[in-house]
Structures are given as C-alpha cells and as structure tokens.
Protein backbone atom coordinates (compact mmCIF):
# COMPACT_ATOMS: atom_id res chain seq x y z
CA UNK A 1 108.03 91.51 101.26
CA UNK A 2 104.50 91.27 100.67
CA UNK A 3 102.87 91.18 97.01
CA UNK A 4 101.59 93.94 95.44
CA UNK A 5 98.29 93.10 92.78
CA UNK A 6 96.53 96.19 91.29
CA UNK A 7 93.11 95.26 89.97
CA UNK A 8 90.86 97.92 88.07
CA UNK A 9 88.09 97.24 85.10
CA UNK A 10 90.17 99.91 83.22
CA UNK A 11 93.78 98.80 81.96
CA UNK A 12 94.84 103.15 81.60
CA UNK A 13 94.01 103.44 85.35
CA UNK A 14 95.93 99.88 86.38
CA UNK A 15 98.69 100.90 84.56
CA UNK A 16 98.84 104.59 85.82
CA UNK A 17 98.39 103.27 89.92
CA UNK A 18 101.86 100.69 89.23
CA UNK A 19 103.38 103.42 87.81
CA UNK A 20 103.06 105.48 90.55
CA UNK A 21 104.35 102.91 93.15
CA UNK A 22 107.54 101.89 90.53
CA UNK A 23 108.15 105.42 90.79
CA UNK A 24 107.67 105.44 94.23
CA UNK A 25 110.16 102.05 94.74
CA UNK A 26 107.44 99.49 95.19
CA UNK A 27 107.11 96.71 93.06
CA UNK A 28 104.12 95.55 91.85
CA UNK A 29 103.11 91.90 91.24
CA UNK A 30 100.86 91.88 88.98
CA UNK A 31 97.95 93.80 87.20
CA UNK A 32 94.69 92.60 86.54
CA UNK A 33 91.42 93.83 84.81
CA UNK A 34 89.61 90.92 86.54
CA UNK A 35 89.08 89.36 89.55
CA UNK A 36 89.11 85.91 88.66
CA UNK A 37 93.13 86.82 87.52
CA UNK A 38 93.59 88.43 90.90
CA UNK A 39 92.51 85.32 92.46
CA UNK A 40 94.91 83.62 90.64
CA UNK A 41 97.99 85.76 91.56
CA UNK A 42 96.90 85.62 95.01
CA UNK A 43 96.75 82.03 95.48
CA UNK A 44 100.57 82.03 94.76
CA UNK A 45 101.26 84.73 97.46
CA UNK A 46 100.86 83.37 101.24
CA UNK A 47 100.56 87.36 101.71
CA UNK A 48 99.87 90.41 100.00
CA UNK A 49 97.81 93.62 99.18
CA UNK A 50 95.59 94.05 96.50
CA UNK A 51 94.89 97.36 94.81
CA UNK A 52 91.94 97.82 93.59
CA UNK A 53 88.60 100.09 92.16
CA UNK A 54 85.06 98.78 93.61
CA UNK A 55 84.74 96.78 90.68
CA UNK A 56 86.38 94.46 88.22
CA UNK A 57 85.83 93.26 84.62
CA UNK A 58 83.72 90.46 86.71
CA UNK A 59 82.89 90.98 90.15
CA UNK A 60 82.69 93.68 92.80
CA UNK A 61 85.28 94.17 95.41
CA UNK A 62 83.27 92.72 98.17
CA UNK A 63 83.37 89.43 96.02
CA UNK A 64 86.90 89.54 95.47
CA UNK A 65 87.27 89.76 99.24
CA UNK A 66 85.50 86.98 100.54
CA UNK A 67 87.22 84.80 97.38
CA UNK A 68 91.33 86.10 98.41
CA UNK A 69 93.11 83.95 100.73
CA UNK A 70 93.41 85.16 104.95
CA UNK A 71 96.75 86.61 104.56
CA UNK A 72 95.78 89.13 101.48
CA UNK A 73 94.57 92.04 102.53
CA UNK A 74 92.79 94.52 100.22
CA UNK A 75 93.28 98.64 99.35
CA UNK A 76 90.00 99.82 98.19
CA UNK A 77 90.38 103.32 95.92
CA UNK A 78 86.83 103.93 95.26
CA UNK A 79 84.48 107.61 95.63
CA UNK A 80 83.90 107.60 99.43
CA UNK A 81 80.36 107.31 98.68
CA UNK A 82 80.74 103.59 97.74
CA UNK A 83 82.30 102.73 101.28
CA UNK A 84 81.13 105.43 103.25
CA UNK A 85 79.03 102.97 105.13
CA UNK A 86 81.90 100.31 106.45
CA UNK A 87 84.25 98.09 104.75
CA UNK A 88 84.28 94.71 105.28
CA UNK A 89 87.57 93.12 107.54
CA UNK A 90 90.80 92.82 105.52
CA UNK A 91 89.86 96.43 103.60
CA UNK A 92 91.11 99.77 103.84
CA UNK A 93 89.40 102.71 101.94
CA UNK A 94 91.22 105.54 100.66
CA UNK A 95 88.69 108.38 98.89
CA UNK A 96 89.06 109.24 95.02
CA UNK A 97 90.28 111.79 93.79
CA UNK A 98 93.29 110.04 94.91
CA UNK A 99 96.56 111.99 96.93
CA UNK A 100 99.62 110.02 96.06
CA UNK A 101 101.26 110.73 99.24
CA UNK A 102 98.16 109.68 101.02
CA UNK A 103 98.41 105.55 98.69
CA UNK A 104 101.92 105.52 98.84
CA UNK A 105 101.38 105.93 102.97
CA UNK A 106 98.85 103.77 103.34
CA UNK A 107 100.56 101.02 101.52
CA UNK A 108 103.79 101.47 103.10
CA UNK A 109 101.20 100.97 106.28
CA UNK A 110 100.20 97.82 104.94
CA UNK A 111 103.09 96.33 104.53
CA UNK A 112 104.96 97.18 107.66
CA UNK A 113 101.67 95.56 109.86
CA UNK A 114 102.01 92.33 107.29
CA UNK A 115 105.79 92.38 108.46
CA UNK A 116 104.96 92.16 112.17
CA UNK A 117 102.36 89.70 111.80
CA UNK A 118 105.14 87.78 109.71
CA UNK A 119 108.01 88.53 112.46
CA UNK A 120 105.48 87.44 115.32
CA UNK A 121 103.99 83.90 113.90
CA UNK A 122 108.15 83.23 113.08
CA UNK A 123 108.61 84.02 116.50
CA UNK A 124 105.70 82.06 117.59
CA UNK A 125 107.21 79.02 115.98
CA UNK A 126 110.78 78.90 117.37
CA UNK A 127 109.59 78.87 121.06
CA UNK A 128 110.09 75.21 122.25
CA UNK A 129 107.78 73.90 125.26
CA UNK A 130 109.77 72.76 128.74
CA UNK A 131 110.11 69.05 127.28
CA UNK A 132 112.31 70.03 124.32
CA UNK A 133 114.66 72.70 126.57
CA UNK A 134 115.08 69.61 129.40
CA UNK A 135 116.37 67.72 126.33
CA UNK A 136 118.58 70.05 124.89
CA UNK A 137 120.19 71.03 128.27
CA UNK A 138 120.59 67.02 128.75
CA UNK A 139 122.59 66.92 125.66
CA UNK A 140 124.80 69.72 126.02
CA UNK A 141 125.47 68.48 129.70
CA UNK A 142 126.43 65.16 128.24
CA UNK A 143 128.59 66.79 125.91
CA UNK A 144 130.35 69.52 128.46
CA UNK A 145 131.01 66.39 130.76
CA UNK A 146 131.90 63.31 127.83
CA UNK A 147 134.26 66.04 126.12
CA UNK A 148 134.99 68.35 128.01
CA UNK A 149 133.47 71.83 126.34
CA UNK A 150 132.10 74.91 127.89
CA UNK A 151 127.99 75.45 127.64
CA UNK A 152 128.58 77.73 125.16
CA UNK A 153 130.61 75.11 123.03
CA UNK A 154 127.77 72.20 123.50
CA UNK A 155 125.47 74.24 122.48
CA UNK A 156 127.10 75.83 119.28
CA UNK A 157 127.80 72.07 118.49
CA UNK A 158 124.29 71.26 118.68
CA UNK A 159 122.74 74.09 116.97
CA UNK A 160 125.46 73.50 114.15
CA UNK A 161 124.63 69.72 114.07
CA UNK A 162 121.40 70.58 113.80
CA UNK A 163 121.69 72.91 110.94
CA UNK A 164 123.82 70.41 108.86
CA UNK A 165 121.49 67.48 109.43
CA UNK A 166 118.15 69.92 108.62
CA UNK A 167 116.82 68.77 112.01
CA UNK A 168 115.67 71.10 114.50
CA UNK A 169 117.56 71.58 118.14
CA UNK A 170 115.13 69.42 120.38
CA UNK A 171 115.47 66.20 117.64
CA UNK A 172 119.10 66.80 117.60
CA UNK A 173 119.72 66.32 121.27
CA UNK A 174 117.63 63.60 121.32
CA UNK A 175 120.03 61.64 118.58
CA UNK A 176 123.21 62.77 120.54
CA UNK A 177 121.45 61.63 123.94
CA UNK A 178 120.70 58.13 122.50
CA UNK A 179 124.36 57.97 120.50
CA UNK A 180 126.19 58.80 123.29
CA UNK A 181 124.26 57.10 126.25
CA UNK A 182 125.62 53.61 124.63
C-alpha cells in the first residue's frame, strides 16, 4: 500500500484533508506544515502520494517535487488558476473548492496505478533468462532420474530447497547439479 503524506502551510486544513480520507478508510502517513518534513517522510517510503496546497511553510510545490524521491508521486489541491498552465510530471491537479468524491477518486486512482507499477517491476524480476531455466531443468532431470520423482516432484523439491536455504531457483540447481554430479 502506498503512503499517504498531506502537506499544507495551514495545520486546520491538514488536519481536515486526513480526516476526510480516515473517514473515507485511507490511512494517512503523515502530516506536515513543511516541506522539508515531507521530504523526510518520503525518504522512508520507496512509494507514495503526497497531498498537498501549492505551498508549504517553506517552499512551493514545484520545489517539493523536484526534491521527493521517483516513486512519490504528488496530488496538487490548489485554485485552478495556479496550475491552469501544466503541472510538472509526477503531479495531478484537482481544482479548489474541493469535491470529496472527486479526492477520494483520484487518490484511490493513484494508488491502484502505483500497484501495477509495483505488480509489473515484481514481475519483471522473477523472469529468469534461458541460462538459469537450462539449469533448473538439468537439476530436476537429475533428480527425476537419481530418485526416481515425477517433474512435478523435482521441481517442488527445488523450489522448497530453495526457499529454506534463502537462495533463489537457478543457484539452487546449480548446488544440487554439483552435489549430485560427484
């Protein structure tokens, strides 16, 4: 789940935008009259959205943006004649006077592309190149023929060895290859 930071100069409107997402069912992080404090909540999130008016205690949301981390993105509530122009990447813009259905939308948004970014680089990660499947298949043939298991044994074997020793699959058929090929 991604973090939640709400950032405004005043603490009454802060306060009022986590109490609408609490009510709402979203958590909130943290709140912060400043952007050097949302900068350091976000450096403890490797994603997240931040909340926020155009301007802090200390700096103006286009600051705050360039300063947050890739995976942050931002949620600007701001009159539409302070964005009207174009927001810079990683910002959304939703007009003041504010529709709760309309931020509770938007964030739920968010948070659901953040998810599928998150579901697509784990994805991106487990796929092993040609090398590592030749070596796996190796070992589980080595198994299914030294004793005597079905595929589908040899492999659960080596995905559970793997698990147990913190190892991943392609290193783990490489120690049963070289144990078992003495």
């Amino acid at each position: 789940m991604s973090s939640i930071i709400v950032a405004f100069s005043k603490r009454e409107n802060a306060v009022n935008i986590r109490n609408i997402l609490a009510k709402s069912g979203i958590e909130v992080s943290a709140v912060c009259l400043s952007g050097a404090k949302v900068l350091q909540y976000a450096e403890m999130c490797s994603d997240g959205i931040v909340i926020c008016g155009h301007r802090m205690q200390d700096m103006q949301y286009t600051e705050l943006r360039e300063y947050l981390p890739a995976g942050i993105e931002m949620l600007l509530l701001a009159p539409l004649d302070i964005w009207m122009n174009g927001l810079p990447d990683g910002v959304m813009g939703l007009s003041m006077p504010l529709k709760i259905y309309d931020l509770i939308n938007t964030l739920e948004m968010m948070q659901e592309t953040q998810n599928r970014k998150r579901r697509k680089r784990r994805e991106t990660g487990k796929k092993r190149n040609e090398d590592e499947r030749r070596t796996i298949e190796q070992a589980k043939a080595l198994l299914m023929e030294r004793n005597n298991m079905t595929e589908e044994e040899a492999h659960r074997y080596v995905q559970r060895t793997s698990m147990e020793s913190g190892t991943d699959m392609a290193e783990t058929a490489r120690m049963i290859l070289t144990v078992m090929k003495e």
